[in-house]
Protein backbone atom coordinates (compact mmCIF):
# COMPACT_ATOMS: atom_id res chain seq x y z
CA UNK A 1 112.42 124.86 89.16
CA UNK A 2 109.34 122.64 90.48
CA UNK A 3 109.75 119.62 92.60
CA UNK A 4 106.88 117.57 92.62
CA UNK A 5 107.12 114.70 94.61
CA UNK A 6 104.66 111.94 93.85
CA UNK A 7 103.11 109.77 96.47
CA UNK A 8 100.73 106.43 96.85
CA UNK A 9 100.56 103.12 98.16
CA UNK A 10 102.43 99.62 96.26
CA UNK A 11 101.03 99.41 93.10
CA UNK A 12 99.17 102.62 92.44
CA UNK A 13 101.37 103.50 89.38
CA UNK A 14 104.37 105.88 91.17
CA UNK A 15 106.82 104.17 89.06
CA UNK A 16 105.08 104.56 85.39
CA UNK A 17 104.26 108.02 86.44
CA UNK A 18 107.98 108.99 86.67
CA UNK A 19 108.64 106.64 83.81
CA UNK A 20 107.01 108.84 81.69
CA UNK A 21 108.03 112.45 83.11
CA UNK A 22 111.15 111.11 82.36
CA UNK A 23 110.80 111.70 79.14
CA UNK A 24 110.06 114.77 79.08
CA UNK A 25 112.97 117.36 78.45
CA UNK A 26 114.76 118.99 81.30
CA UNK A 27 112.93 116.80 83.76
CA UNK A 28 114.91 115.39 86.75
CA UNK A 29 113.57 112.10 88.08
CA UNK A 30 114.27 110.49 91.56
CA UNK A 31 112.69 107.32 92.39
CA UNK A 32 112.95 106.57 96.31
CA UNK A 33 113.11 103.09 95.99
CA UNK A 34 115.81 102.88 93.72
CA UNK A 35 117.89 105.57 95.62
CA UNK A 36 117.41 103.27 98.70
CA UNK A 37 118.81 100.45 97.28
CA UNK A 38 121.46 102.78 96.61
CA UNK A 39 121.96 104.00 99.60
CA UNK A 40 122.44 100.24 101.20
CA UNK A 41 125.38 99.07 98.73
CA UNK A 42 128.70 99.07 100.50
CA UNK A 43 129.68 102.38 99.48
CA UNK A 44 125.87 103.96 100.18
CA UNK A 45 125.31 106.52 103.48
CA UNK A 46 123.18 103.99 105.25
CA UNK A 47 125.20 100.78 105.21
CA UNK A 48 127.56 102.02 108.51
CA UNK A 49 124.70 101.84 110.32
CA UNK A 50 122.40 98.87 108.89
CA UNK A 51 125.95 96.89 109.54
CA UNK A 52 125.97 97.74 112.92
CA UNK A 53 122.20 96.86 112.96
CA UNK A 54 122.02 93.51 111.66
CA UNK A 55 125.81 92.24 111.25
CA UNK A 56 124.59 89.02 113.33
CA UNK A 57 121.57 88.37 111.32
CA UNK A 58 123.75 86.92 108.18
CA UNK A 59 122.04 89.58 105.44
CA UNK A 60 125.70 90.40 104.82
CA UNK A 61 127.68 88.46 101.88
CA UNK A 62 131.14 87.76 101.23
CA UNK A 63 131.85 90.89 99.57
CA UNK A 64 129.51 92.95 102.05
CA UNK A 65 126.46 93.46 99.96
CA UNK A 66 123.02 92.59 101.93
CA UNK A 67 121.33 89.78 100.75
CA UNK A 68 117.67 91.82 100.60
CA UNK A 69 115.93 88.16 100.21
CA UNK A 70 117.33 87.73 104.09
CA UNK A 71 116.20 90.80 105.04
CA UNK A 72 113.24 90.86 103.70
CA UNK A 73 112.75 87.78 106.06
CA UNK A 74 113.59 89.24 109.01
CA UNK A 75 112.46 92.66 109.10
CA UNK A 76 109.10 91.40 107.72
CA UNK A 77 108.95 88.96 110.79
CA UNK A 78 110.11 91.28 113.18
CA UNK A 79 108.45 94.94 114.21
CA UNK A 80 111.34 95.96 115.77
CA UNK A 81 113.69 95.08 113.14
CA UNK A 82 111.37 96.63 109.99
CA UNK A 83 111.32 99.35 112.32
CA UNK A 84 115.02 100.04 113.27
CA UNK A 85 115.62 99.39 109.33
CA UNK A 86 112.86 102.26 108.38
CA UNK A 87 115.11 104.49 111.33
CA UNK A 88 118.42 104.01 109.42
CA UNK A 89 116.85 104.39 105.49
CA UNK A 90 114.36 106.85 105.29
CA UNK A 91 115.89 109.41 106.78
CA UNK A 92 119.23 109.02 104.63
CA UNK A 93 116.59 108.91 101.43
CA UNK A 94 115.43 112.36 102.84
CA UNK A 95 118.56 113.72 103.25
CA UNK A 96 119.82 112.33 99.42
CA UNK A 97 116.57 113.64 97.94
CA UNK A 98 117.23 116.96 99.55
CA UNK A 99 121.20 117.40 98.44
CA UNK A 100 120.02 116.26 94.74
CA UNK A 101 116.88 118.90 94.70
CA UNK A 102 119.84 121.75 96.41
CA UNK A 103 122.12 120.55 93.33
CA UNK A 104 119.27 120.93 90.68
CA UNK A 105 118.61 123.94 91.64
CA UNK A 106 121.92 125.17 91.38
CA UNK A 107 122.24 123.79 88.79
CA UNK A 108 119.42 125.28 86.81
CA UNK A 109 117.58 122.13 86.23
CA UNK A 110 113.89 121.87 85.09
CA UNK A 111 111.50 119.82 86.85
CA UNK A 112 111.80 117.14 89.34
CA UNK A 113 110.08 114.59 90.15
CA UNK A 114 110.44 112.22 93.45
């Protein structure tokens, strides 16, 4: 199996790249983004610790999901904020992206893409 991750700045086509490897049979897909947003529901490995990191900053509704809007608005006003929120996500998108390329593998799966 081949991973091939694919890489570029906002807006340089990443997303309509993997659209379209998608498609193609036996192909495994992984966008980053997505699996962050994933990875900061309730249930996701990072939320623990982006609680602990911004439980006064009211990004946190009712039901526990984090109003992005809000946090958008902080972290994007605040260096050390954006950066203790890049210290809890990325590397829990690493570690995710690693497990699923471990269980394609075993797996048998055909290309992926990241």
């Amino acid at each position: 199996m081949k991973v091939i991750g694919i890489t570029g700045g906002a807006g340089a086509g990443k997303s309509t790249i993997l659209k379209a490897v998608s498609k193609v049979n036996g192909s495994i897909v992984i966008e980053a983004d997505v699996l962050a947003k994933e990875l900061m529901k309730p249930d996701g490995r990072a939320y623990g610790k982006l609680y602990e990191c911004f439980k006064f900053d009211g990004i946190f509704s009712d039901d526990g999901a984090i109003d992005n809007q809000k946090l958008a608005g902080i972290v994007f006003s605040d260096k050390e904020k954006l950066a203790a929120l890049n210290d809890i996500v990325h590397p829990a998108v690493r570690s995710e992206i690693v497990e699923r390329i471990a269980q394609a593998r075993s797996d048998g799966g055909g290309h992926l893409f990241f």
